[in-house]
PDB file of N, CA and C in Angstrom:
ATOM      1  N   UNK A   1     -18.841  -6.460 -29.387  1.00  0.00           N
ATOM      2  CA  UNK A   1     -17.443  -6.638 -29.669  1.00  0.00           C
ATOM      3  C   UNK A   1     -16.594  -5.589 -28.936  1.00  0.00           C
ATOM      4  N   UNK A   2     -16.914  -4.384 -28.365  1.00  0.00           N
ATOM      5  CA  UNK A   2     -16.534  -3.357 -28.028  1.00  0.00           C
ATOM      6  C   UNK A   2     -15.999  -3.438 -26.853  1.00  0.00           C
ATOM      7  N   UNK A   3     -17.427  -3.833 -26.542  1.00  0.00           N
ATOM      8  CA  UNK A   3     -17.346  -4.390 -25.074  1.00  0.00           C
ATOM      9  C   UNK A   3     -16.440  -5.482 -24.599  1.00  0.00           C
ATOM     10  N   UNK A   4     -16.163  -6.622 -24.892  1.00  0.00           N
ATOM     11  CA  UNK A   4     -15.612  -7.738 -24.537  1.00  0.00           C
ATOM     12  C   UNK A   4     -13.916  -7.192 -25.067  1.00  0.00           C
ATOM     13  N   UNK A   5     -13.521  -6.324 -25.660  1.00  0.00           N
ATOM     14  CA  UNK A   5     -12.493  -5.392 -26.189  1.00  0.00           C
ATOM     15  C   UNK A   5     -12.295  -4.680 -25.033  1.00  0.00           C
ATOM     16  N   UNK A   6     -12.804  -3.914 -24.763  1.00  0.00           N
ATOM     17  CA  UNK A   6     -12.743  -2.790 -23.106  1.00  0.00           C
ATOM     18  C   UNK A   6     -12.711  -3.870 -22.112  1.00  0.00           C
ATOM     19  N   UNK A   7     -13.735  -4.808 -21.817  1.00  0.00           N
ATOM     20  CA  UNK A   7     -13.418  -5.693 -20.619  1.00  0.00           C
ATOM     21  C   UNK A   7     -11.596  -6.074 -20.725  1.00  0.00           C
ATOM     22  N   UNK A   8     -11.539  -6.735 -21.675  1.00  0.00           N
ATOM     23  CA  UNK A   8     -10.147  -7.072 -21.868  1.00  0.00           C
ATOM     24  C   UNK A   8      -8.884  -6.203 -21.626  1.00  0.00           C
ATOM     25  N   UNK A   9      -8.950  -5.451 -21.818  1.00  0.00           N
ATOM     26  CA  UNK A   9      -8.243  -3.722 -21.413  1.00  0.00           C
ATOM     27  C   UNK A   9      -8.081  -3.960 -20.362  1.00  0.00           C
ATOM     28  N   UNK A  10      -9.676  -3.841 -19.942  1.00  0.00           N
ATOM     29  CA  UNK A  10      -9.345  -3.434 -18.372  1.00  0.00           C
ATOM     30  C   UNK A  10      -9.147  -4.533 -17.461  1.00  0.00           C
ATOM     31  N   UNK A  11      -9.063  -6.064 -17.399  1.00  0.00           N
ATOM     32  CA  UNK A  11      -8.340  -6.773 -16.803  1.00  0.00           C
ATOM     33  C   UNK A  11      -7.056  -6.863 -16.644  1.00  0.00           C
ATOM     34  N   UNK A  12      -6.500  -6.626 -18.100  1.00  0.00           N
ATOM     35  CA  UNK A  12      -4.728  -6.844 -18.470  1.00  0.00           C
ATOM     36  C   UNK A  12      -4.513  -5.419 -17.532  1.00  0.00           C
ATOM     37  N   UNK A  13      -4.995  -4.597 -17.905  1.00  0.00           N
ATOM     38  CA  UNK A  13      -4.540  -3.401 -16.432  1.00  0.00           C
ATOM     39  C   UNK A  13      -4.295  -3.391 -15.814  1.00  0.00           C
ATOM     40  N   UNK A  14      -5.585  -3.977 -14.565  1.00  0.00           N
ATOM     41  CA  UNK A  14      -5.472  -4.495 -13.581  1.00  0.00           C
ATOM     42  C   UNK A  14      -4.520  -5.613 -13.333  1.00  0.00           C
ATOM     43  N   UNK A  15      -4.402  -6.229 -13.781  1.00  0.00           N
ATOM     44  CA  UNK A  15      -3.085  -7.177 -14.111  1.00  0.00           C
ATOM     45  C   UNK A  15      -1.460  -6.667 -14.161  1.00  0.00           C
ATOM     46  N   UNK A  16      -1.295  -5.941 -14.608  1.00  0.00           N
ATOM     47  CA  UNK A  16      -0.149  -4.817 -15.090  1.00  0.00           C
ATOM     48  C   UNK A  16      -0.348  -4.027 -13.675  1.00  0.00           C
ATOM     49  N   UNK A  17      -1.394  -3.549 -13.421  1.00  0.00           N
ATOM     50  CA  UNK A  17      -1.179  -2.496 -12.353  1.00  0.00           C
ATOM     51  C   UNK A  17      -0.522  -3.521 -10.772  1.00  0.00           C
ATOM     52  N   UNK A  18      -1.052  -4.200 -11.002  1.00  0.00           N
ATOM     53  CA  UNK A  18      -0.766  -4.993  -9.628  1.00  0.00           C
ATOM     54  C   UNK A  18       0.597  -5.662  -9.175  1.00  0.00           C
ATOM     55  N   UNK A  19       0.895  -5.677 -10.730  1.00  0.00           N
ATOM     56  CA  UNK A  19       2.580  -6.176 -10.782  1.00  0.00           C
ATOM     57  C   UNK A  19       3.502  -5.129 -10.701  1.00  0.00           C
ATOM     58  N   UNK A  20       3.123  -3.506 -11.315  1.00  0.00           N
ATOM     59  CA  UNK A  20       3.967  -2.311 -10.651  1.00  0.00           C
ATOM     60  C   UNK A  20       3.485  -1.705  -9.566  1.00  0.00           C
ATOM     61  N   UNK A  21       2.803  -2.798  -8.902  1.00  0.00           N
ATOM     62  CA  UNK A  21       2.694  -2.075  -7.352  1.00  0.00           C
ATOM     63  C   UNK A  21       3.858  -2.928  -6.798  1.00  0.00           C
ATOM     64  N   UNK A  22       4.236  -4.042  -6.557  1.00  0.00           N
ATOM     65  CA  UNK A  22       5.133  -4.776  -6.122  1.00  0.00           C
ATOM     66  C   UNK A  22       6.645  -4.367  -6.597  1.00  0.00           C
ATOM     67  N   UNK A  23       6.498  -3.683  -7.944  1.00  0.00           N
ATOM     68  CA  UNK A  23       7.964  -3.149  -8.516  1.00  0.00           C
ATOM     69  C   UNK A  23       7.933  -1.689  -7.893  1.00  0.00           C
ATOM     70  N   UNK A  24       7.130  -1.214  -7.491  1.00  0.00           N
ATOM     71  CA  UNK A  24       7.485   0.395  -7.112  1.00  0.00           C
ATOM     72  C   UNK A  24       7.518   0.586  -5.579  1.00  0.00           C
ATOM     73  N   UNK A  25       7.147  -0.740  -5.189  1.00  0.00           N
ATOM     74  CA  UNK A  25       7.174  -0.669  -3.597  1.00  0.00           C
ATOM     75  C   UNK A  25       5.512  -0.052  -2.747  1.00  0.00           C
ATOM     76  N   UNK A  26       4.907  -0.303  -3.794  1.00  0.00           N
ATOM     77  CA  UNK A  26       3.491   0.416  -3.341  1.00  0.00           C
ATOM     78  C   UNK A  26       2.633  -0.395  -2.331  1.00  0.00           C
ATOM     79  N   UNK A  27       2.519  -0.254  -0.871  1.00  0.00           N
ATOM     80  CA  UNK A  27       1.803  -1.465  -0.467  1.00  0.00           C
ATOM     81  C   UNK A  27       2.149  -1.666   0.605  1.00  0.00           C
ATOM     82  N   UNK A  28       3.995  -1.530   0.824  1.00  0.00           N
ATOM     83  CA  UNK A  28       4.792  -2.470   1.595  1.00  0.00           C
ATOM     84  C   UNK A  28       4.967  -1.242   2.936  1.00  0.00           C
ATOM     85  N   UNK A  29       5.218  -2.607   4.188  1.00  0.00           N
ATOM     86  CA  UNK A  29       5.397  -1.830   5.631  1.00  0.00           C
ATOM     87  C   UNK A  29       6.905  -1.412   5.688  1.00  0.00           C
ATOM     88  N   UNK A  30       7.401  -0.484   6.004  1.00  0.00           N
ATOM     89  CA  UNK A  30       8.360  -0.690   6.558  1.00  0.00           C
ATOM     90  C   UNK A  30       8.931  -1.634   7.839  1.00  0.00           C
ATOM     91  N   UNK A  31      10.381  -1.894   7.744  1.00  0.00           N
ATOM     92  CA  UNK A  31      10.652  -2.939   8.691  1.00  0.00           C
ATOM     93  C   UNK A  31      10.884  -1.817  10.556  1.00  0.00           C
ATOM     94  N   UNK A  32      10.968  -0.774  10.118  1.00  0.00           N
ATOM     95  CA  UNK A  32      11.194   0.125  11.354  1.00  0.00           C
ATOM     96  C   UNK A  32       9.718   0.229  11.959  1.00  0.00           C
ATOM     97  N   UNK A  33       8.810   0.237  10.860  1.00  0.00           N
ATOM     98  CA  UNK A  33       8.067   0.615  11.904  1.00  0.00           C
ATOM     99  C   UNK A  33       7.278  -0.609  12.331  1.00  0.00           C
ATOM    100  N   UNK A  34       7.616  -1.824  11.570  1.00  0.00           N
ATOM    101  CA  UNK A  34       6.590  -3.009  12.372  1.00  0.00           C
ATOM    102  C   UNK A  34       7.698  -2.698  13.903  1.00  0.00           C
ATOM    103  N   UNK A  35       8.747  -2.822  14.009  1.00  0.00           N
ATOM    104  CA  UNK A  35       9.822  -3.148  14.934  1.00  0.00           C
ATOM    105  C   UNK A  35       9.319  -2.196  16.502  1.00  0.00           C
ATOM    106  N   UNK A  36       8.692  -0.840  15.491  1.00  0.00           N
ATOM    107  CA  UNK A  36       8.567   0.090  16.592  1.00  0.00           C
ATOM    108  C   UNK A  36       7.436  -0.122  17.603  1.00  0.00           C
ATOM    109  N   UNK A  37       6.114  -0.865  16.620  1.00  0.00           N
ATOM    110  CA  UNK A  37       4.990  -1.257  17.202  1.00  0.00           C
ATOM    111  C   UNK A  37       4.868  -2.666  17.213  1.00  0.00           C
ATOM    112  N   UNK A  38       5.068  -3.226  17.173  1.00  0.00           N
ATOM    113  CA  UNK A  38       5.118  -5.052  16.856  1.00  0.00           C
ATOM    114  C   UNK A  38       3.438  -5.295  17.434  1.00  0.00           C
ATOM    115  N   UNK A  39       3.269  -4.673  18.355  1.00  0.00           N
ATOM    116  CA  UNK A  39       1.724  -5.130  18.903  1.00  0.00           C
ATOM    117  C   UNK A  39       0.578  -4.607  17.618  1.00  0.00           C
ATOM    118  N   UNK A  40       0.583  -3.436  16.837  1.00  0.00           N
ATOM    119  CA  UNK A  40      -0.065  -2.771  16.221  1.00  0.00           C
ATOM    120  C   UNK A  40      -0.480  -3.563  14.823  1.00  0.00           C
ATOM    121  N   UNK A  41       0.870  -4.631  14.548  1.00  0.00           N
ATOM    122  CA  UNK A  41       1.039  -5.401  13.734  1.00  0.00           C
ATOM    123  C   UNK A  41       0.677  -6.750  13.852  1.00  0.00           C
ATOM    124  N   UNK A  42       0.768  -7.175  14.617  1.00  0.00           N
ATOM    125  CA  UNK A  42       0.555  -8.583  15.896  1.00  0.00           C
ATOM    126  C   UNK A  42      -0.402  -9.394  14.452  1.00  0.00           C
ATOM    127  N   UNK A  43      -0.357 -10.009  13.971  1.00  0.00           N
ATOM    128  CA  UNK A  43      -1.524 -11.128  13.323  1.00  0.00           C
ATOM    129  C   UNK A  43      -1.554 -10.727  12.011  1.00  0.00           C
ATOM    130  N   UNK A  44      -0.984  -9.380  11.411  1.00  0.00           N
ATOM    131  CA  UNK A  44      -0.904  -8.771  10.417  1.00  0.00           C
ATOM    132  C   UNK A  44      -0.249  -9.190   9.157  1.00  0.00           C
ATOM    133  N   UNK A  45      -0.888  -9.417   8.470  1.00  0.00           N
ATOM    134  CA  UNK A  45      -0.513  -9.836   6.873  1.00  0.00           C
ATOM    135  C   UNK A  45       0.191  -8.405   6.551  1.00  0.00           C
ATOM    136  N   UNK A  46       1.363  -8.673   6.039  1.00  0.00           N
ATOM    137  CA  UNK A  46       2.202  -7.687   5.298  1.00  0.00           C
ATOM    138  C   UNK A  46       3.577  -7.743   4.362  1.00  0.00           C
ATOM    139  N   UNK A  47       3.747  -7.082   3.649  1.00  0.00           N
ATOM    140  CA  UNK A  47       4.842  -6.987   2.353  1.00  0.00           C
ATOM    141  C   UNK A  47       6.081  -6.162   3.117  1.00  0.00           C
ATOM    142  N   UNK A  48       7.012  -6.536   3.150  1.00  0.00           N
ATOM    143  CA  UNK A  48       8.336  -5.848   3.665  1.00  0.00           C
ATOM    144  C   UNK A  48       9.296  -6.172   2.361  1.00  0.00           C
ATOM    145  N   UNK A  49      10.554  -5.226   2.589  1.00  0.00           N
ATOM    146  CA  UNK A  49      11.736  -5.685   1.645  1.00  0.00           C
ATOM    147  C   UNK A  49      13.054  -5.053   1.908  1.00  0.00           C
ATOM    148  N   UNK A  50      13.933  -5.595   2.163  1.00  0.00           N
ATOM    149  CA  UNK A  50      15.390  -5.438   2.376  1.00  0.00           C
ATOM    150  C   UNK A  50      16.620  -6.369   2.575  1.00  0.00           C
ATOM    151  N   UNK A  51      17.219  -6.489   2.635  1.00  0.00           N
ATOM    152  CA  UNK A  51      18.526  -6.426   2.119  1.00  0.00           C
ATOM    153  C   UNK A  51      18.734  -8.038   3.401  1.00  0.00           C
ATOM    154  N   UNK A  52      18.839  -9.162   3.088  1.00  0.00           N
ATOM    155  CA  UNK A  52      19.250 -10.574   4.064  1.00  0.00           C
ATOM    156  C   UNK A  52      21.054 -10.009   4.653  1.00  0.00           C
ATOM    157  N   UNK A  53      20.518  -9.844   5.943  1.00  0.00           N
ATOM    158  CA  UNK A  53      21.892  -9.968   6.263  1.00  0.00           C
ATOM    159  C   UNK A  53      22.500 -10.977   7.286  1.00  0.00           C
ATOM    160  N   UNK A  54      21.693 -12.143   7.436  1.00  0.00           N
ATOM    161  CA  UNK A  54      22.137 -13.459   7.710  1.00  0.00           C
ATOM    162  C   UNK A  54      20.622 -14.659   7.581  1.00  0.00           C
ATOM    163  N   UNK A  55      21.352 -16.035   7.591  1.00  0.00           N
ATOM    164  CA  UNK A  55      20.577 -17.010   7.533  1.00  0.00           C
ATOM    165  C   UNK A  55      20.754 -17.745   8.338  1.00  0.00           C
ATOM    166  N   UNK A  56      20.205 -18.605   8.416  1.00  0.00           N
ATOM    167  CA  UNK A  56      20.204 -19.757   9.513  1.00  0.00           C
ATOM    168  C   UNK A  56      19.424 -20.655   9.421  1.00  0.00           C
ATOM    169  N   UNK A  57      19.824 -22.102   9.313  1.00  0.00           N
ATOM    170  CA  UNK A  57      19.274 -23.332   9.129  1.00  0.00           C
ATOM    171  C   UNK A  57      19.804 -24.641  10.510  1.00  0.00           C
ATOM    172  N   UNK A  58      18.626 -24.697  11.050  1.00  0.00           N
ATOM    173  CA  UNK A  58      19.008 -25.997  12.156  1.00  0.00           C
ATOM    174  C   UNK A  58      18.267 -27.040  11.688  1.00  0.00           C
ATOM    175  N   UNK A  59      19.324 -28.077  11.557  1.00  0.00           N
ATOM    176  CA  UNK A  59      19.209 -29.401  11.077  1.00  0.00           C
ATOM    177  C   UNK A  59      18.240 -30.065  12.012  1.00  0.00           C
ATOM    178  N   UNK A  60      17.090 -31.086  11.321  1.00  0.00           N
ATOM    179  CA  UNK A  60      16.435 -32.065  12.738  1.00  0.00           C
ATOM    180  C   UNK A  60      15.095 -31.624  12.948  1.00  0.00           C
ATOM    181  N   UNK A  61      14.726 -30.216  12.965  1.00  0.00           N
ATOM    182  CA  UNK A  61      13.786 -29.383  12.908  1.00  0.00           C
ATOM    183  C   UNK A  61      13.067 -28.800  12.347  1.00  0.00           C
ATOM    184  N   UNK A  62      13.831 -29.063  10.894  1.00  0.00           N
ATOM    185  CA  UNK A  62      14.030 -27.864   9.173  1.00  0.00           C
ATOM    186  C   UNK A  62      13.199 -26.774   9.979  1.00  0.00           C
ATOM    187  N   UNK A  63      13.895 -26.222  10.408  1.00  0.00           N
ATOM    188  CA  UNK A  63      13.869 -24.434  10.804  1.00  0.00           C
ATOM    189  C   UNK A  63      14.689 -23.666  10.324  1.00  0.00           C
ATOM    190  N   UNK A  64      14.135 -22.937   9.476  1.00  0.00           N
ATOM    191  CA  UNK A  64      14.896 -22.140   8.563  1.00  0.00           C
ATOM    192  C   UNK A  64      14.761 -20.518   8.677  1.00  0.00           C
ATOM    193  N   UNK A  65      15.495 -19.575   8.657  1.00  0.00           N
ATOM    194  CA  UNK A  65      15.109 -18.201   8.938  1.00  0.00           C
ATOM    195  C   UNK A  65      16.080 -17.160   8.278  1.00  0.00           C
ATOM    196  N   UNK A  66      16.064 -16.020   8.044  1.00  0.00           N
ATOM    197  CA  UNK A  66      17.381 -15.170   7.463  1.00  0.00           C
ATOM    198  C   UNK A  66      16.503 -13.719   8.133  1.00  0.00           C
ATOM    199  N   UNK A  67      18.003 -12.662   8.431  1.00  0.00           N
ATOM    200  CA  UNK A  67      17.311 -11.804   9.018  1.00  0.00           C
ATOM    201  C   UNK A  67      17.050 -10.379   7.531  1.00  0.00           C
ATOM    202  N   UNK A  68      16.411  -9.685   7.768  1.00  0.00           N
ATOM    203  CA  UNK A  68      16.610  -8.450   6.413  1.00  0.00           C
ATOM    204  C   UNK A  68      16.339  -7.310   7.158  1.00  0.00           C
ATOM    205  N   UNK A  69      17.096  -6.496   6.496  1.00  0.00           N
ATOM    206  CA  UNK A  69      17.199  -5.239   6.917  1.00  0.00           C
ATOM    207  C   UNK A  69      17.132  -3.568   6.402  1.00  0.00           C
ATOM    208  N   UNK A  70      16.321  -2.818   6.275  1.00  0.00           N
ATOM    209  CA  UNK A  70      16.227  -1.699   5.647  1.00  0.00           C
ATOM    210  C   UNK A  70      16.213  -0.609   6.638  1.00  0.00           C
ATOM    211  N   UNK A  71      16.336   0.380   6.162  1.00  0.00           N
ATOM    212  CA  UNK A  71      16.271   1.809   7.275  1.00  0.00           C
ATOM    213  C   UNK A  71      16.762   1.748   8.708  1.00  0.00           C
ATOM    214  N   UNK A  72      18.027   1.063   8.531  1.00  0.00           N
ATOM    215  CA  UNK A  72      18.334   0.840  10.465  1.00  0.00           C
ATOM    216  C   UNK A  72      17.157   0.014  11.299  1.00  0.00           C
ATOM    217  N   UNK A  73      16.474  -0.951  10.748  1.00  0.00           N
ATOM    218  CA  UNK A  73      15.575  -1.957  11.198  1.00  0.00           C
ATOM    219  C   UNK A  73      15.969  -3.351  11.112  1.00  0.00           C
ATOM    220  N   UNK A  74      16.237  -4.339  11.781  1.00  0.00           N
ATOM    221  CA  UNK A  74      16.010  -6.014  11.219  1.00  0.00           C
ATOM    222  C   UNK A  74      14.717  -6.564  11.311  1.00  0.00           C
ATOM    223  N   UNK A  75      14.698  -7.605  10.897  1.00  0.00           N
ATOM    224  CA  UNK A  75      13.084  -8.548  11.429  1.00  0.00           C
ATOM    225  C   UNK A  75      13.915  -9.657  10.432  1.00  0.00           C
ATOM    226  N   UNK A  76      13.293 -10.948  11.502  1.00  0.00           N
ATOM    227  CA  UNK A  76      13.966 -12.094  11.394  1.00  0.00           C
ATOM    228  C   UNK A  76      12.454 -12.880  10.350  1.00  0.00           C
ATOM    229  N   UNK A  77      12.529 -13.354   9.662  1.00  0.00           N
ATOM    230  CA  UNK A  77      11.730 -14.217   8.180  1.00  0.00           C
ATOM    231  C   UNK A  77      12.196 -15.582   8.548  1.00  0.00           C
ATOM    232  N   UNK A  78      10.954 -16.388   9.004  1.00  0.00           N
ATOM    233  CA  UNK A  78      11.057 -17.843   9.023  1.00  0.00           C
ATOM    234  C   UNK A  78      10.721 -18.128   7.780  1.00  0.00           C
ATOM    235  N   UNK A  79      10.760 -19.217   7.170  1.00  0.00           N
ATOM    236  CA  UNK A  79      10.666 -19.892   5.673  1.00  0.00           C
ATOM    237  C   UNK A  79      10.677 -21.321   5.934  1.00  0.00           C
ATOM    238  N   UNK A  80       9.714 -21.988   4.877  1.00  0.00           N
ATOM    239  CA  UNK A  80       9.535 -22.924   4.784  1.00  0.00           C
ATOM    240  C   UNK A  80      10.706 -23.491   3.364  1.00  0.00           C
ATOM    241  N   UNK A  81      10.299 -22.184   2.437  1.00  0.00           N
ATOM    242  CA  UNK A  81      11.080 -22.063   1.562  1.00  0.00           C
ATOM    243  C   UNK A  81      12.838 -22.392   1.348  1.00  0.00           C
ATOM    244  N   UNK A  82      13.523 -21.920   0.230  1.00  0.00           N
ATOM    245  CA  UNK A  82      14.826 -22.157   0.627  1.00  0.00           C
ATOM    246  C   UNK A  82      15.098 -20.707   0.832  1.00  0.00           C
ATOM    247  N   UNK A  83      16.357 -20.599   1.367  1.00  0.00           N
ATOM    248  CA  UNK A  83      17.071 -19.783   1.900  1.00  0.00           C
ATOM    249  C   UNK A  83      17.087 -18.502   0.997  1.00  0.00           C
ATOM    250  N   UNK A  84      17.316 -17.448   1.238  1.00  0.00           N
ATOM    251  CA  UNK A  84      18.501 -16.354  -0.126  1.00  0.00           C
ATOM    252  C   UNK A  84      19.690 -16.357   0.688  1.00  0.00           C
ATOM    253  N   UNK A  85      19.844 -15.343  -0.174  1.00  0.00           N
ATOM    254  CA  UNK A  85      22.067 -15.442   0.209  1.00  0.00           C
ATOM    255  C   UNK A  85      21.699 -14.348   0.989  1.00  0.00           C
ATOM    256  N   UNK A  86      22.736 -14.003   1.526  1.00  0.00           N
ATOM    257  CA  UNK A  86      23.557 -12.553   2.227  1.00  0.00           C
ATOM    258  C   UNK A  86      24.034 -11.845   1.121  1.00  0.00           C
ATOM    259  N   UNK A  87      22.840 -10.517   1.108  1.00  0.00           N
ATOM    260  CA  UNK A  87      23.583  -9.385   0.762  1.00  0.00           C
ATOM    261  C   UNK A  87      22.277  -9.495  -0.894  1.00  0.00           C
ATOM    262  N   UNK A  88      21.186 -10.173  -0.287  1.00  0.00           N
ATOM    263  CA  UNK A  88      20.376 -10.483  -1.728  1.00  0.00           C
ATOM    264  C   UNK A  88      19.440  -9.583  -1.165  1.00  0.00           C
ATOM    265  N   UNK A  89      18.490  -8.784  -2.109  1.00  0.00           N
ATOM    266  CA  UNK A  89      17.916  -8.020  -1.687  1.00  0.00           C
ATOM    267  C   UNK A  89      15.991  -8.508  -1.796  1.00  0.00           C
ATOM    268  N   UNK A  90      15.530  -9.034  -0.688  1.00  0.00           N
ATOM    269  CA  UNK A  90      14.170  -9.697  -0.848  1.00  0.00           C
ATOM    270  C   UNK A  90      12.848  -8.920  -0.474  1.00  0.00           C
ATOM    271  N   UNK A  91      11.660  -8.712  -1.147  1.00  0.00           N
ATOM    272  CA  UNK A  91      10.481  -8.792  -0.807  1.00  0.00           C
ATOM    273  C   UNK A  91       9.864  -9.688  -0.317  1.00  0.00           C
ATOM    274  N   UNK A  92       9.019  -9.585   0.685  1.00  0.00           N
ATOM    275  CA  UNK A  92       8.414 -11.013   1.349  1.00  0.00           C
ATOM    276  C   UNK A  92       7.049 -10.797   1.691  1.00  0.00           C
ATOM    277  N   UNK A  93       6.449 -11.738   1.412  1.00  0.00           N
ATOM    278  CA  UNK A  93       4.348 -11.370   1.840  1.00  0.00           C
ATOM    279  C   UNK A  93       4.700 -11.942   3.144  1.00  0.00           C
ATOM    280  N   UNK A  94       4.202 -11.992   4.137  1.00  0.00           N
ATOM    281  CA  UNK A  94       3.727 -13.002   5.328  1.00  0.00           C
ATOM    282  C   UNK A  94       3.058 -12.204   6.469  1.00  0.00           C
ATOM    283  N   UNK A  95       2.791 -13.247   7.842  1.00  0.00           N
ATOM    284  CA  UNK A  95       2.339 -12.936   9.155  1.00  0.00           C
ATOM    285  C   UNK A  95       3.310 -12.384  10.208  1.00  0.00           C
ATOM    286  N   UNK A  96       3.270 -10.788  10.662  1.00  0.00           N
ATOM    287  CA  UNK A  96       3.674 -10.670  11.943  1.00  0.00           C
ATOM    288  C   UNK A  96       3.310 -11.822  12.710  1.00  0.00           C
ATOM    289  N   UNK A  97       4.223 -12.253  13.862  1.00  0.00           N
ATOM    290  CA  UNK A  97       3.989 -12.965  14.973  1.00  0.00           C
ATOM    291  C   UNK A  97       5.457 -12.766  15.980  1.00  0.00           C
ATOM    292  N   UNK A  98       4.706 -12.648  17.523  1.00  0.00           N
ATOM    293  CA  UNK A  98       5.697 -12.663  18.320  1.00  0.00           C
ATOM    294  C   UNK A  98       5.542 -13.494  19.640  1.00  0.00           C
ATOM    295  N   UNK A  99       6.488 -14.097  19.864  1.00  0.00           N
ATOM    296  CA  UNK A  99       6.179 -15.045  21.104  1.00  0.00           C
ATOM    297  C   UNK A  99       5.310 -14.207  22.862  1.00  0.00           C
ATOM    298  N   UNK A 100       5.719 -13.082  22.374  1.00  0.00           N
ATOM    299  CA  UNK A 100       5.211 -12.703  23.739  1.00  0.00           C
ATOM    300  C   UNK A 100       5.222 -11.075  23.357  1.00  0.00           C
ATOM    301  N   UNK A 101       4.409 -10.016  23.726  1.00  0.00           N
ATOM    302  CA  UNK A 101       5.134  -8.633  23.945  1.00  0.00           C
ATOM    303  C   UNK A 101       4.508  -8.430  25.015  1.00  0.00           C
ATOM    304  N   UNK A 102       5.670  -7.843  25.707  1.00  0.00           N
ATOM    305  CA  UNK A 102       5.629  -7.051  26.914  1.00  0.00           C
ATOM    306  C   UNK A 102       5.623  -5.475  27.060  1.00  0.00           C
ATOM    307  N   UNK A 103       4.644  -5.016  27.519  1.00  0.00           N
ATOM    308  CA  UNK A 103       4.242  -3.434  27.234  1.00  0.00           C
ATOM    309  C   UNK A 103       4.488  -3.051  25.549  1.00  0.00           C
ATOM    310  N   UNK A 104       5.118  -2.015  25.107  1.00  0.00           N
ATOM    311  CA  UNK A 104       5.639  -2.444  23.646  1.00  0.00           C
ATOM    312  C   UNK A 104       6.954  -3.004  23.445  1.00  0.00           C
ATOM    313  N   UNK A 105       7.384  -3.872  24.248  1.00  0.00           N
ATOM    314  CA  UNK A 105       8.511  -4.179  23.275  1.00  0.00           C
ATOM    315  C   UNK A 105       7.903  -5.756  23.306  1.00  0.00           C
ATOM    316  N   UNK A 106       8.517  -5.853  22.011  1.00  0.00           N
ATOM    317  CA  UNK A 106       8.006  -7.742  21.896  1.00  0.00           C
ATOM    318  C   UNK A 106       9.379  -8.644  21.664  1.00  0.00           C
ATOM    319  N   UNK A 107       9.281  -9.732  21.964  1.00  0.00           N
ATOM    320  CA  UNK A 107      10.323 -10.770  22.217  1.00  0.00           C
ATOM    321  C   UNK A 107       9.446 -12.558  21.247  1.00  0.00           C
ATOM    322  N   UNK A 108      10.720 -12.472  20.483  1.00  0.00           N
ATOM    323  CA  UNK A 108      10.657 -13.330  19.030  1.00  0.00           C
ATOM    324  C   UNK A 108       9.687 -12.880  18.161  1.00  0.00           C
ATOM    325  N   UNK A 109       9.852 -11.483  17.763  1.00  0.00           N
ATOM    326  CA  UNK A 109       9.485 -10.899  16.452  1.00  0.00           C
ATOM    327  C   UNK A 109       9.791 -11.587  15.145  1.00  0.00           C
ATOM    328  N   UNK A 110       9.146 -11.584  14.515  1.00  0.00           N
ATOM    329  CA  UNK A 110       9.275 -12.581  13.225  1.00  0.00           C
ATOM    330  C   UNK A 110       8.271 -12.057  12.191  1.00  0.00           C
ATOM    331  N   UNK A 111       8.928 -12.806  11.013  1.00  0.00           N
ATOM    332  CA  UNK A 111       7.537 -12.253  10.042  1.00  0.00           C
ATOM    333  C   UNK A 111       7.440 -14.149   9.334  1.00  0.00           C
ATOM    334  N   UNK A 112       6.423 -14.264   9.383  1.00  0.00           N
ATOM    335  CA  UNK A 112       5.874 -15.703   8.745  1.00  0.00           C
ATOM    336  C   UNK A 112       6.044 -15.909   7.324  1.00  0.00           C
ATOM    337  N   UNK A 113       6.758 -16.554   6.605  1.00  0.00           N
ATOM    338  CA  UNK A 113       6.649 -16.002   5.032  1.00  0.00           C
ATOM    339  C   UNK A 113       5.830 -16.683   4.452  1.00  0.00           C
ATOM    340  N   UNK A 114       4.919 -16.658   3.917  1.00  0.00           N
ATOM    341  CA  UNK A 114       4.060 -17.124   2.595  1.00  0.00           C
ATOM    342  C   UNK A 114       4.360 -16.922   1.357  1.00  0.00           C
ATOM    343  N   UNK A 115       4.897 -16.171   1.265  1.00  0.00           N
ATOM    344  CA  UNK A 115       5.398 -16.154  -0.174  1.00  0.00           C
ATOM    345  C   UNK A 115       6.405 -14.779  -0.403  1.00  0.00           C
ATOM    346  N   UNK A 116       7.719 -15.193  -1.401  1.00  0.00           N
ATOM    347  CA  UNK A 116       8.220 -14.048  -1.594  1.00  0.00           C
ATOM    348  C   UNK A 116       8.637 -13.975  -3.202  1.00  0.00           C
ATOM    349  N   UNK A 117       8.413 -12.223  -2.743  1.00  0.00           N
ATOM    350  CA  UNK A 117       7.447 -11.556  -4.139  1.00  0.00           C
ATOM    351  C   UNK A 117       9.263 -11.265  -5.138  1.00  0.00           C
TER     352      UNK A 117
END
């Protein structure tokens, strides 16, 4: 009985712990520094979060994207999802990807969203 008592503990923990890693920011890349290395990141699953300071939706295509921004950094978030507003402040899981980089700088930096947290 003790036991299946302690197991239980220690799942809901782990449970609890994993949800104030996402509230305390524990985990997440900054958007400056994917920006600085984009190659280092290239294929990289990662958690970012800041502040949408535009969106964009083209009809015909459903291509959808909004850019966010923290620490003097942007990175542009494609979505399958719907949109947020301007001026909403988002966490996002997804894939670095860039159409091309050249030496380090890369050209159509993006982050892939899978899900936002």
């Amino acid at each position: 009985m003790m036991r299946s008592i302690a197991f239980a503990a220690a799942v809901i923990g782990i449970a609890l712990g994993g949800t104030a890693c996402d509230m305390l920011g524990i985990g997440y890349t900054s958007i400056q520094e994917i920006v600085a290395a984009p190659a280092r990141f290239e294929g990289q699953e990662v958690k970012v979060t800041g502040v949408v300071t535009s969106v964009t939706k083209v009809p015909f295509v459903d291509m959808k994207a909004y850019v966010i921004r923290a620490d003097d950094a942007e990175l542009t978030v494609t979505t399958l999802g719907t949109l947020p507003t301007v001026n909403e402040k988002v966490s996002v899981e997804g894939k670095i990807e860039s159409a091309a980089i050249v030496g380090s700088r890369s050209v159509g930096l993006r982050l892939i969203e899978s899900r936002r947290l």
